[in-house]
PDB file of N, CA and C in Angstrom:
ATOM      1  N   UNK A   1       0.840  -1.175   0.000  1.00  0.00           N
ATOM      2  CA  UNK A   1       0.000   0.000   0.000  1.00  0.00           C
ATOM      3  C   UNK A   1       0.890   1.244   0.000  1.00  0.00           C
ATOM      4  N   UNK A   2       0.698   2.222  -1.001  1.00  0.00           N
ATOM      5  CA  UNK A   2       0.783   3.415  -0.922  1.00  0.00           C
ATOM      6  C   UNK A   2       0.802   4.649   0.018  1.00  0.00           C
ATOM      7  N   UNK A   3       2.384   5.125   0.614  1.00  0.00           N
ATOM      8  CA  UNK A   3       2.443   5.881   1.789  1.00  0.00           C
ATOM      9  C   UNK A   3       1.748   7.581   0.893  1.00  0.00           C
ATOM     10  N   UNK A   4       1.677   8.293   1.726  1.00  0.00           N
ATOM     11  CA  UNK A   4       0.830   9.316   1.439  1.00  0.00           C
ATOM     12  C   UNK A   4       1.439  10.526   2.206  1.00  0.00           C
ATOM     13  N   UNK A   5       2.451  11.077   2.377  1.00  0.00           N
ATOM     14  CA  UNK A   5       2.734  12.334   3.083  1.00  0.00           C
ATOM     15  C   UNK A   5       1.554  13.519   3.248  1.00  0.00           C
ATOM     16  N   UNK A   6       2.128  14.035   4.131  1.00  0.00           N
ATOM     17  CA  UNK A   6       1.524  15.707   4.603  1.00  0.00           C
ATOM     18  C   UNK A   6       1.205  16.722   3.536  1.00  0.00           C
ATOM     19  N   UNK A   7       2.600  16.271   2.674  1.00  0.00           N
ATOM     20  CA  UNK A   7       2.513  17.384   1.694  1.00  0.00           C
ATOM     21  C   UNK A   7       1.850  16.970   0.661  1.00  0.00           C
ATOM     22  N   UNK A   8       1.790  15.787   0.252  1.00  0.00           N
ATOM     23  CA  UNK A   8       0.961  15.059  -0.615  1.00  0.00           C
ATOM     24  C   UNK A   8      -0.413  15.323  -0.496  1.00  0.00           C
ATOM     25  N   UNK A   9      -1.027  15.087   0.709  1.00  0.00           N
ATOM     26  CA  UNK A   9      -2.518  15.232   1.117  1.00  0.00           C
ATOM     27  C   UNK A   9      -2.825  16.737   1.423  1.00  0.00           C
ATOM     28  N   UNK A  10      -2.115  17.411   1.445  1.00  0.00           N
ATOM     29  CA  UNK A  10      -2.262  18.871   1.216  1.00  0.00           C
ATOM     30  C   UNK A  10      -2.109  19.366   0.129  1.00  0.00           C
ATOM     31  N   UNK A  11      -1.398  18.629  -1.199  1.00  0.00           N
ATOM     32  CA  UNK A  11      -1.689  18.837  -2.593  1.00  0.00           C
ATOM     33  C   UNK A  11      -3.013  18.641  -2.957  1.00  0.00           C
ATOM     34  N   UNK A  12      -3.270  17.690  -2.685  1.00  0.00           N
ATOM     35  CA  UNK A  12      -4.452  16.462  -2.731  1.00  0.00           C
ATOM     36  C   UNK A  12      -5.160  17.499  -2.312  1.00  0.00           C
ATOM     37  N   UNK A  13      -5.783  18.030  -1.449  1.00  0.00           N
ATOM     38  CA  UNK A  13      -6.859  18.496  -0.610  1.00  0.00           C
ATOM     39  C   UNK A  13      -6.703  19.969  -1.869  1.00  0.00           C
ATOM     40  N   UNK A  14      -5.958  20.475  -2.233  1.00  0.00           N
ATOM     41  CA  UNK A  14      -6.017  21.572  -2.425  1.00  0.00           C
ATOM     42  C   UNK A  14      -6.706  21.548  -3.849  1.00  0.00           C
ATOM     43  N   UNK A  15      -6.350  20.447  -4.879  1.00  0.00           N
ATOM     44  CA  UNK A  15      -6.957  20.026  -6.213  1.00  0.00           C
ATOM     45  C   UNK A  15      -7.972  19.974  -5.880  1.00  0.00           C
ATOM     46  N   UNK A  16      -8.786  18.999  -4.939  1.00  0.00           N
ATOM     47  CA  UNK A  16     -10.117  18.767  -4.243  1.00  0.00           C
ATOM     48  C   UNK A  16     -11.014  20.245  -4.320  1.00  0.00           C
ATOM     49  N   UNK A  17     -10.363  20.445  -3.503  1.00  0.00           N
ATOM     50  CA  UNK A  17     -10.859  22.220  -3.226  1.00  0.00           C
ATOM     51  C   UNK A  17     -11.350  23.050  -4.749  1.00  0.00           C
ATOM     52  N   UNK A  18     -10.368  22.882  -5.174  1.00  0.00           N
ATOM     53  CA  UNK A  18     -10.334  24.034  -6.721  1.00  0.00           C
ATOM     54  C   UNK A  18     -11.406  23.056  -7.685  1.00  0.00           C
ATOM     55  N   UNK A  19     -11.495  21.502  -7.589  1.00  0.00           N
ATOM     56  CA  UNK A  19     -12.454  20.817  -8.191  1.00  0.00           C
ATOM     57  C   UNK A  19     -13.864  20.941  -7.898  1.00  0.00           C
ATOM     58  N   UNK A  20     -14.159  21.291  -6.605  1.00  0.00           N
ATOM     59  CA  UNK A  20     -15.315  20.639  -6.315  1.00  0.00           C
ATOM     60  C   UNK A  20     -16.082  21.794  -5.505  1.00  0.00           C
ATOM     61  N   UNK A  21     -15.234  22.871  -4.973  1.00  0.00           N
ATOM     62  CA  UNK A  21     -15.967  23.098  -3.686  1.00  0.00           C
ATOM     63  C   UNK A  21     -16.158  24.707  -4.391  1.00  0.00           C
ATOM     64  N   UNK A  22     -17.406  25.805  -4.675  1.00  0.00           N
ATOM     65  CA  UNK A  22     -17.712  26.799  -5.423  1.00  0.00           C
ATOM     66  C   UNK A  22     -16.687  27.944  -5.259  1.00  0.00           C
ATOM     67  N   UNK A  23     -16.306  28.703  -5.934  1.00  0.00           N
ATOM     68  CA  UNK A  23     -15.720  30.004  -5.462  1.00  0.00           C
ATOM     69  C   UNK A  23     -16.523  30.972  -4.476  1.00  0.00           C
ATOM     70  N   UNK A  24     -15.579  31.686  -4.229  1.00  0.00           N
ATOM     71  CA  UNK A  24     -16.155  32.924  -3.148  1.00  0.00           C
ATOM     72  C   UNK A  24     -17.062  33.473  -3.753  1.00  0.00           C
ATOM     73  N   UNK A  25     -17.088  34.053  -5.129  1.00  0.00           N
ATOM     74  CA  UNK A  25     -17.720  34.625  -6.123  1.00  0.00           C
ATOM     75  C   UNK A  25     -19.467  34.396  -6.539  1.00  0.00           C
ATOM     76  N   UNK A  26     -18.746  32.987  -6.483  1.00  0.00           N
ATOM     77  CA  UNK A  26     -20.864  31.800  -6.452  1.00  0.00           C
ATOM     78  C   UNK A  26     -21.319  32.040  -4.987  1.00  0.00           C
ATOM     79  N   UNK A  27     -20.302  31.916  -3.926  1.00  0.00           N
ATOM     80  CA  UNK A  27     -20.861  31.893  -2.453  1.00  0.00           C
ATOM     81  C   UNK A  27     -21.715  33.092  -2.056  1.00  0.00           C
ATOM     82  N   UNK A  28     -21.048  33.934  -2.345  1.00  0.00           N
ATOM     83  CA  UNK A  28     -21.235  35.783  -2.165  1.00  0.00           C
ATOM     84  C   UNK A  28     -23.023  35.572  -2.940  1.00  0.00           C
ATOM     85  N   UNK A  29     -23.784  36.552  -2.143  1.00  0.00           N
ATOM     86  CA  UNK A  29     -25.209  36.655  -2.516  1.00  0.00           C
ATOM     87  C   UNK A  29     -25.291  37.701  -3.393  1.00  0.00           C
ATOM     88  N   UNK A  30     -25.652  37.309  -4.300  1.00  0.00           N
ATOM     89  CA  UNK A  30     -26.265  38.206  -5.435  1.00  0.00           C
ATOM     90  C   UNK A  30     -26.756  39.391  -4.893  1.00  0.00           C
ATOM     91  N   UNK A  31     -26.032  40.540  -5.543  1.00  0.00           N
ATOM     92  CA  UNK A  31     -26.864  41.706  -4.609  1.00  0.00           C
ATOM     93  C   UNK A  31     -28.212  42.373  -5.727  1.00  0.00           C
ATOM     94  N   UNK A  32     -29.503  42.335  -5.513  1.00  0.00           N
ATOM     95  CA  UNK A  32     -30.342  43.080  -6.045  1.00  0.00           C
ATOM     96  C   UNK A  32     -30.506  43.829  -7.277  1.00  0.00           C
ATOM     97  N   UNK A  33     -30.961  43.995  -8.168  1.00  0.00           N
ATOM     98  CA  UNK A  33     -30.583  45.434  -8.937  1.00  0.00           C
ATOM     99  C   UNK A  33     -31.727  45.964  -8.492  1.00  0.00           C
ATOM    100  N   UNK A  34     -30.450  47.704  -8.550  1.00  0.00           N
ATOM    101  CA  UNK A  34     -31.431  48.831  -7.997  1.00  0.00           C
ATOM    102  C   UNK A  34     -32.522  49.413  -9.029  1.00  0.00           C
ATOM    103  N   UNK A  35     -33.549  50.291  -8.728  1.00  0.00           N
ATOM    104  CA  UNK A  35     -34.367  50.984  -9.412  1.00  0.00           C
ATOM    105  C   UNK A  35     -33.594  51.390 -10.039  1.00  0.00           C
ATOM    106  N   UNK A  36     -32.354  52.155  -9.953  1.00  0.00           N
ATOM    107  CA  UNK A  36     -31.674  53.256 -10.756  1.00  0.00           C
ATOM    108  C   UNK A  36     -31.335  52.360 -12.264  1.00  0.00           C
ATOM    109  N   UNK A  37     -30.610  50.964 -11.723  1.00  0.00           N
ATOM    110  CA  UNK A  37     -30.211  50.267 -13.232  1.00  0.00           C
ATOM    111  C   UNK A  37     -30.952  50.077 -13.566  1.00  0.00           C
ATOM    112  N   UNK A  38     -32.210  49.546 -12.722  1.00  0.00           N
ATOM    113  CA  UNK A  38     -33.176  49.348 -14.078  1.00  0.00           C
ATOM    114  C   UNK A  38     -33.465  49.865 -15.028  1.00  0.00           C
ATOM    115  N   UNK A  39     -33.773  51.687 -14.654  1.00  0.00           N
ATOM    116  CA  UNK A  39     -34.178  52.639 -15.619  1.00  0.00           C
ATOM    117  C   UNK A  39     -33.105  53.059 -16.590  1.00  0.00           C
ATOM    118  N   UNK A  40     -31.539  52.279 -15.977  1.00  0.00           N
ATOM    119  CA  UNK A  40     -30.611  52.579 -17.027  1.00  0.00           C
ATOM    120  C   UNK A  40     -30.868  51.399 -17.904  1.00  0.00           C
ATOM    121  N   UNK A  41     -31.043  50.360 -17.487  1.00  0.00           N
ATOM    122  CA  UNK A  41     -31.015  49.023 -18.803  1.00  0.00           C
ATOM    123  C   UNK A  41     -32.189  49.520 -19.292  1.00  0.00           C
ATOM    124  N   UNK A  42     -33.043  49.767 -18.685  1.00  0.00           N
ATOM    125  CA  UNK A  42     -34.782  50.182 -19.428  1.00  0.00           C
ATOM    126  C   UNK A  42     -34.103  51.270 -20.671  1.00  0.00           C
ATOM    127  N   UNK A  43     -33.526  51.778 -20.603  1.00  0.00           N
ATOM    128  CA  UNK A  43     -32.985  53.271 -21.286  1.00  0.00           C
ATOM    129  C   UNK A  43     -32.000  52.342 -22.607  1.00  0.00           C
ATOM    130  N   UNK A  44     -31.352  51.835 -22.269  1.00  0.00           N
ATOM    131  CA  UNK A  44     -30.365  51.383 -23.160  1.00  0.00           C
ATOM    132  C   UNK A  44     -31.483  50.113 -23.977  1.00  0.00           C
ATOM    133  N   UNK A  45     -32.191  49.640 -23.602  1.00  0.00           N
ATOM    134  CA  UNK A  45     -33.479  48.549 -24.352  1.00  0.00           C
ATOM    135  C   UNK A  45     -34.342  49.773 -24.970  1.00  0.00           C
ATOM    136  N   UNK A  46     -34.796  50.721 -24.455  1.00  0.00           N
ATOM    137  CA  UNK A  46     -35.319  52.003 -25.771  1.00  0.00           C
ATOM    138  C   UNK A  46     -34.422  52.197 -26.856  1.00  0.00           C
ATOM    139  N   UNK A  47     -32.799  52.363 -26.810  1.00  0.00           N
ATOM    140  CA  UNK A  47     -31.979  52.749 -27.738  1.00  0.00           C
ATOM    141  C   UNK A  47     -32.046  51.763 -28.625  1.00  0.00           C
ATOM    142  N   UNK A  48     -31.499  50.328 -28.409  1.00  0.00           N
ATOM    143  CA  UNK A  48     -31.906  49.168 -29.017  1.00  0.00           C
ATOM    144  C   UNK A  48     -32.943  49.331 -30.109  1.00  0.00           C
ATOM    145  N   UNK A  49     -34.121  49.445 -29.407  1.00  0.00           N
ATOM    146  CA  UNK A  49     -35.175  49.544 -29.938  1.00  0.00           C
ATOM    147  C   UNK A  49     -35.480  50.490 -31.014  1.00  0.00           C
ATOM    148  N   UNK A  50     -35.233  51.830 -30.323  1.00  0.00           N
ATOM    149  CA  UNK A  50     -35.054  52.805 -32.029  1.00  0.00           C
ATOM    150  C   UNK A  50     -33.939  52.624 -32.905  1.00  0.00           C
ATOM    151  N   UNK A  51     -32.586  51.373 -32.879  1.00  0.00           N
ATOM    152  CA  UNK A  51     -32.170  51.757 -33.620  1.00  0.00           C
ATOM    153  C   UNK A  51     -32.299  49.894 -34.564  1.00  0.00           C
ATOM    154  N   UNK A  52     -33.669  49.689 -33.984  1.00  0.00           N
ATOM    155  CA  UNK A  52     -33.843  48.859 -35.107  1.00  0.00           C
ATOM    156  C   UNK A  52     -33.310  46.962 -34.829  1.00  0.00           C
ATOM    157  N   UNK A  53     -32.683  47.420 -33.440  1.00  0.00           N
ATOM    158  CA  UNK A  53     -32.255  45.841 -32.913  1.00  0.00           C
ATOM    159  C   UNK A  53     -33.391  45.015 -33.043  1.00  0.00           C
ATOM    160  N   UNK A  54     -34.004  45.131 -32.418  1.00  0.00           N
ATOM    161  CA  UNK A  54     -35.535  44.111 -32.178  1.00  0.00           C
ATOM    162  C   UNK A  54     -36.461  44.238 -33.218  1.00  0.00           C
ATOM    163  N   UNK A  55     -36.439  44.901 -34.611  1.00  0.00           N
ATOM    164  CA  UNK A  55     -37.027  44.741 -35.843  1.00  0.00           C
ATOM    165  C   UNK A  55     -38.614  45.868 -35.470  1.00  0.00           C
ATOM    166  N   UNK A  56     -38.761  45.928 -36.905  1.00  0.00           N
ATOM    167  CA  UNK A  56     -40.233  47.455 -37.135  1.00  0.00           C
ATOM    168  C   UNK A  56     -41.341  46.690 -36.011  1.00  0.00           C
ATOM    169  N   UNK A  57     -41.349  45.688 -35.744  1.00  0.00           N
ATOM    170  CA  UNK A  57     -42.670  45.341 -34.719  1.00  0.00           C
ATOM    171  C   UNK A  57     -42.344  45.692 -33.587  1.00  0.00           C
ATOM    172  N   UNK A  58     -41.070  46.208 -32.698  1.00  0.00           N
ATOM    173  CA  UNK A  58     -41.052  46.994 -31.815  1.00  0.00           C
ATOM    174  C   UNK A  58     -41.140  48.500 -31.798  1.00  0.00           C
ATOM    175  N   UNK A  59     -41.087  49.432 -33.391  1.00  0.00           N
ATOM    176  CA  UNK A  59     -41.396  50.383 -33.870  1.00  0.00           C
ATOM    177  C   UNK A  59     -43.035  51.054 -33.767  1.00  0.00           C
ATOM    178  N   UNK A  60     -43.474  49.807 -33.999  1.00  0.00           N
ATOM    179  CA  UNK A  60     -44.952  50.319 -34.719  1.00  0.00           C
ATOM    180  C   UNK A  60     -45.736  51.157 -34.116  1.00  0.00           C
ATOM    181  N   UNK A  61     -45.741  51.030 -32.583  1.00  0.00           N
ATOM    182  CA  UNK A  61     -46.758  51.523 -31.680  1.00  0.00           C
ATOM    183  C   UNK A  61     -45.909  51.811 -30.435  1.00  0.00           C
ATOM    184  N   UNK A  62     -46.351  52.997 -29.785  1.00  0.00           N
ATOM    185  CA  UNK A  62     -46.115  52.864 -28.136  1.00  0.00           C
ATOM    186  C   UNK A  62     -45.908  51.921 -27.599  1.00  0.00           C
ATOM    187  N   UNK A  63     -47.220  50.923 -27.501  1.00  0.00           N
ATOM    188  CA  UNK A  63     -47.158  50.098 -26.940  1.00  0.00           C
ATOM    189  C   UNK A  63     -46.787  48.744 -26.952  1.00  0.00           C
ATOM    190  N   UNK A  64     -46.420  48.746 -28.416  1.00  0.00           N
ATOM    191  CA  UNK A  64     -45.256  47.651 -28.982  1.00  0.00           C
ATOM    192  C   UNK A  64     -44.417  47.873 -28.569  1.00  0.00           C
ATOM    193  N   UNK A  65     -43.246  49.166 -28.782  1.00  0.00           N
ATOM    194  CA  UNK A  65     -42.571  49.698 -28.015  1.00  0.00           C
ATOM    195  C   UNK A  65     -41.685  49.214 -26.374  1.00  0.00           C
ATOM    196  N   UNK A  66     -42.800  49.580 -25.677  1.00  0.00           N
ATOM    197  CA  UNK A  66     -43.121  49.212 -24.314  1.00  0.00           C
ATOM    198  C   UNK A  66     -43.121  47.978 -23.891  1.00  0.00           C
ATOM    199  N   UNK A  67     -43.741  46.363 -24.969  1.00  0.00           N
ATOM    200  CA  UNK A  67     -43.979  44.989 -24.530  1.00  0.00           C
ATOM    201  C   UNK A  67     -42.211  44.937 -25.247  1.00  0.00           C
ATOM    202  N   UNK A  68     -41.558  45.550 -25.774  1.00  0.00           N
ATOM    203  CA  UNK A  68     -40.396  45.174 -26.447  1.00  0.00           C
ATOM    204  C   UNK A  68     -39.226  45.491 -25.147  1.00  0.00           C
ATOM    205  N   UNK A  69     -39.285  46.745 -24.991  1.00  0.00           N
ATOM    206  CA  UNK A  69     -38.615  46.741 -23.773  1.00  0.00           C
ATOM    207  C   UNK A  69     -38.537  46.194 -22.554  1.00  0.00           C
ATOM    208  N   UNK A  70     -40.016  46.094 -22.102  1.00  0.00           N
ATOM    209  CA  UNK A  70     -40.325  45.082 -20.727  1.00  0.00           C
ATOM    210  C   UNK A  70     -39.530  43.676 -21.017  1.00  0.00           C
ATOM    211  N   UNK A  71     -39.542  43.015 -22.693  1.00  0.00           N
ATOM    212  CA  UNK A  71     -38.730  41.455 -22.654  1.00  0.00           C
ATOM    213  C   UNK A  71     -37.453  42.239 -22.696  1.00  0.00           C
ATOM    214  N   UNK A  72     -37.106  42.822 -23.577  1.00  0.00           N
ATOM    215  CA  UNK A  72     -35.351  43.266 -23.316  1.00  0.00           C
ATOM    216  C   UNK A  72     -35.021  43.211 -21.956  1.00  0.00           C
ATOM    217  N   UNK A  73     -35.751  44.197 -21.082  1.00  0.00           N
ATOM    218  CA  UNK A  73     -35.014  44.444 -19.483  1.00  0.00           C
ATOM    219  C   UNK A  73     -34.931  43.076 -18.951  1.00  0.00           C
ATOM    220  N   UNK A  74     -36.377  41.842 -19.143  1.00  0.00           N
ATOM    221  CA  UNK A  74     -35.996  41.002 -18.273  1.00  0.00           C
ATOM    222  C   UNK A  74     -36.523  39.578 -19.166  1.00  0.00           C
ATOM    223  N   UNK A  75     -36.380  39.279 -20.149  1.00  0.00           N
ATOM    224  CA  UNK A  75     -36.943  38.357 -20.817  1.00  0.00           C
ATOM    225  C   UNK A  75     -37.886  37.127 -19.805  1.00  0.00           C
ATOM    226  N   UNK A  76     -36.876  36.813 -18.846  1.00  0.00           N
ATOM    227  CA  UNK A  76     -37.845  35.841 -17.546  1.00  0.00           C
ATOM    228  C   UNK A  76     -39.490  36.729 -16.868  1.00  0.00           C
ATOM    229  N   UNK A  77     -39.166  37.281 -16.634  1.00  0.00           N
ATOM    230  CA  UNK A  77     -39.941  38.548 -16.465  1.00  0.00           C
ATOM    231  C   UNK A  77     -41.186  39.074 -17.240  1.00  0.00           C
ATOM    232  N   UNK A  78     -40.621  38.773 -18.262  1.00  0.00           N
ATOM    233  CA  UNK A  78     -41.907  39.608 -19.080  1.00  0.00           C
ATOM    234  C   UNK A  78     -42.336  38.343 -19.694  1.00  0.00           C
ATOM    235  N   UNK A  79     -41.960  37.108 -19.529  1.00  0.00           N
ATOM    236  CA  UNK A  79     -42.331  35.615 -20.039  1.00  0.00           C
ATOM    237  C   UNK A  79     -43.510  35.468 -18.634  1.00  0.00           C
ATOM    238  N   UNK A  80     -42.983  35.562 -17.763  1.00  0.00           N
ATOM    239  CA  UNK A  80     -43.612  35.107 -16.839  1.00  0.00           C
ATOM    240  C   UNK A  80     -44.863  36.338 -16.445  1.00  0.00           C
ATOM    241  N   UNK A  81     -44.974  37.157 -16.604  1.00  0.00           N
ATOM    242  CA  UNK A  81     -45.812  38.364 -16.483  1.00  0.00           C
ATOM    243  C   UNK A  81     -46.913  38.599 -17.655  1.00  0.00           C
ATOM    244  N   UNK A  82     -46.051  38.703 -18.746  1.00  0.00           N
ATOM    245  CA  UNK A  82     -46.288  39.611 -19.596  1.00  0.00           C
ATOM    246  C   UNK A  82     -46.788  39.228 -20.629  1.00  0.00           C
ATOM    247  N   UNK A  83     -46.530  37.748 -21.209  1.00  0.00           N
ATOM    248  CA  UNK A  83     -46.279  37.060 -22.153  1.00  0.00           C
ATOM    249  C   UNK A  83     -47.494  36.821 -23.124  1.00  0.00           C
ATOM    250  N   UNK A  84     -48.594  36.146 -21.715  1.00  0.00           N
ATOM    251  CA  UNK A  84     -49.740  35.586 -22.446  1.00  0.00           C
ATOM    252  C   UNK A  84     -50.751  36.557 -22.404  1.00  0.00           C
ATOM    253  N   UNK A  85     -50.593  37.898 -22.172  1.00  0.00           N
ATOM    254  CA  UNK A  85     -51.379  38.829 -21.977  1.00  0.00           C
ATOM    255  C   UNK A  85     -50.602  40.226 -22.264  1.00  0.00           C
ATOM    256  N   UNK A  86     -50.116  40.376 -23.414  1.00  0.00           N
ATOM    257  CA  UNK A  86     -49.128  41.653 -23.298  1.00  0.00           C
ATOM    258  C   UNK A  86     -50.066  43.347 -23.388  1.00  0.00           C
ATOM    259  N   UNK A  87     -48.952  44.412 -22.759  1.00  0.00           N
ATOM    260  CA  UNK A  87     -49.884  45.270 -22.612  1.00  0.00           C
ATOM    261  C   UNK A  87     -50.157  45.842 -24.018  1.00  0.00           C
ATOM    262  N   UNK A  88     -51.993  46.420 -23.717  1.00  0.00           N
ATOM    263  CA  UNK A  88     -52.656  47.377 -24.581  1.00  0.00           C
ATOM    264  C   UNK A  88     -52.588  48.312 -24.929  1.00  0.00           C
ATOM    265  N   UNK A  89     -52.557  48.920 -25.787  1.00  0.00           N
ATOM    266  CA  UNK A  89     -52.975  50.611 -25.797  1.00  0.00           C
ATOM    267  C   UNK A  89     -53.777  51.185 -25.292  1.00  0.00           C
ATOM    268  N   UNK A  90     -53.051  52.221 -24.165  1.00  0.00           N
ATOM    269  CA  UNK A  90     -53.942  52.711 -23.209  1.00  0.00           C
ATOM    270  C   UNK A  90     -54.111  52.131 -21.829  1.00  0.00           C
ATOM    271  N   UNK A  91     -53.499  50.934 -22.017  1.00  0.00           N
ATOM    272  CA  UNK A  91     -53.811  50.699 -20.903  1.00  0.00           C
ATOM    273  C   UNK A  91     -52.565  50.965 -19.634  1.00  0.00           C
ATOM    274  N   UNK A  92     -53.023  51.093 -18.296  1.00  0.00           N
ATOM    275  CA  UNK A  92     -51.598  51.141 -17.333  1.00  0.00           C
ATOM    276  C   UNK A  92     -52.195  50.107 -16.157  1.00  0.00           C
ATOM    277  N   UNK A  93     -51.557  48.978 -16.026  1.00  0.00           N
ATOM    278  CA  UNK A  93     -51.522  47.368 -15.002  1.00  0.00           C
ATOM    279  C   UNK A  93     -51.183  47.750 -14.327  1.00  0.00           C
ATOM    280  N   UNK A  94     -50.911  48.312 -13.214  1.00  0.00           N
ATOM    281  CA  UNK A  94     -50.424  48.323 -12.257  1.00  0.00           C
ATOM    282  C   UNK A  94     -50.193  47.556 -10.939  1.00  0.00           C
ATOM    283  N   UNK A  95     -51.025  46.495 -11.203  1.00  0.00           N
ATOM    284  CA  UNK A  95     -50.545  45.112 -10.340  1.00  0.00           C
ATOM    285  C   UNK A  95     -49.545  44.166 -11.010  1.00  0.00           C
ATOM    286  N   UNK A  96     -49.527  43.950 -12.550  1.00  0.00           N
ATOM    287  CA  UNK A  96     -48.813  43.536 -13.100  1.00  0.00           C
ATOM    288  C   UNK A  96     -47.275  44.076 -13.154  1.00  0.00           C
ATOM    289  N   UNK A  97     -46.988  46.109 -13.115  1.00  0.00           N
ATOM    290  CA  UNK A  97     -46.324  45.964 -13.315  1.00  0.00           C
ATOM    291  C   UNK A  97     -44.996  46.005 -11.975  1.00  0.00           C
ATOM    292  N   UNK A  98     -46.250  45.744 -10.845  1.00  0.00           N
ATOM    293  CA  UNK A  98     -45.582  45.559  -9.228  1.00  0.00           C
ATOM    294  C   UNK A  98     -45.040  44.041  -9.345  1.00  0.00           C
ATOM    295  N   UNK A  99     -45.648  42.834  -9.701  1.00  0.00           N
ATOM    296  CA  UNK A  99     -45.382  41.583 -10.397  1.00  0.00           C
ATOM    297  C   UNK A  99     -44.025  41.795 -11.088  1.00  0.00           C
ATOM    298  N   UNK A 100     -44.073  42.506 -12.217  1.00  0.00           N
ATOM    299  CA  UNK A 100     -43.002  42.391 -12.961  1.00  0.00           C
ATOM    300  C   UNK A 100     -41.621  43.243 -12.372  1.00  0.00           C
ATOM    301  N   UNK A 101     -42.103  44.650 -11.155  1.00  0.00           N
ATOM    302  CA  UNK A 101     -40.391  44.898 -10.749  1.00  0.00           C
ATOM    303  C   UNK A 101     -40.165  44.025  -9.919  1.00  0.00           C
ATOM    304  N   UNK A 102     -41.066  43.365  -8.779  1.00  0.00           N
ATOM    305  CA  UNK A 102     -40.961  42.421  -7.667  1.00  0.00           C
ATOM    306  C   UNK A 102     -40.210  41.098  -8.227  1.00  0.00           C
ATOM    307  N   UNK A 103     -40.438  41.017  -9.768  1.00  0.00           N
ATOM    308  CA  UNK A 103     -39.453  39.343 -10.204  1.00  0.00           C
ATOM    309  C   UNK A 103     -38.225  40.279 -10.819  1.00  0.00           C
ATOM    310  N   UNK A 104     -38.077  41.379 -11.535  1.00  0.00           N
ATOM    311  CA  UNK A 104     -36.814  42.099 -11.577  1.00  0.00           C
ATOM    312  C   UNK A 104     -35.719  42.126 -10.469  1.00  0.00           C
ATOM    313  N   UNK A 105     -36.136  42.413  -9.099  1.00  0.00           N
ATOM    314  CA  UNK A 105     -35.595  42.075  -7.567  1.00  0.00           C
ATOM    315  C   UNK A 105     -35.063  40.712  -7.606  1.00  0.00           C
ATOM    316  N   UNK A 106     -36.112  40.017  -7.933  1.00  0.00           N
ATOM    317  CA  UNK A 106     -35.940  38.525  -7.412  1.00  0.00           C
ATOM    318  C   UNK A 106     -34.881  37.655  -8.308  1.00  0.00           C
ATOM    319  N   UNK A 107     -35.003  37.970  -9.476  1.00  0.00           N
ATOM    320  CA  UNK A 107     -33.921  37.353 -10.515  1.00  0.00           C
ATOM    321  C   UNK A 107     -32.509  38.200 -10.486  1.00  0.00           C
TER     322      UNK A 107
END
């Protein structure tokens, strides 16, 4: 049988480690995004949008517009919200769109 030193099993342990066990990085809790980024990614998914990224059916209307940006900011989000019921013209959800920052938080 195979002797095994100190320094060996402290090599050993250390490969182990770097194989198997998550970085600090995965450990560390996701911190939130704030209102503020949102309205900056919300802002940069308008630019997108007028300059033609997401094609003339996010052009057409306000409120095409608006269901285009809500999937840009959070595609999970506006799948899960937004999807099978997207908004109208004219209209303002406002339970929906407490739903949709409350899973913005959450994701």
């Amino acid at each position: 049988m195979a002797y095994i030193d100190n320094k060996q099993k402290f090599i050993l342990l250390l490969i182990f480690s770097a194989l198997f066990l998550p970085s600090p990085a995965v450990l560390a809790k996701r911190r939130p995004i704030s209102d503020g980024e949102i309205r900056e990614k919300k802002l940069q998914c308008y630019a997108d949008i007028e300059s033609g990224l997401w094609g003339q059916k996010c052009k057409a209307t306000t409120v095409d517009k608006e269901n285009c940006a809500l999937e840009c900011l959070s595609p999970v989000c506006y799948e899960r919200v937004y999807r099978s019921d997207p908004l109208e013209e004219g209209e303002k959800d406002t339970v929906r769109s407490q739903e949709y920052k409350y899973c913005m938080h959450k994701i």
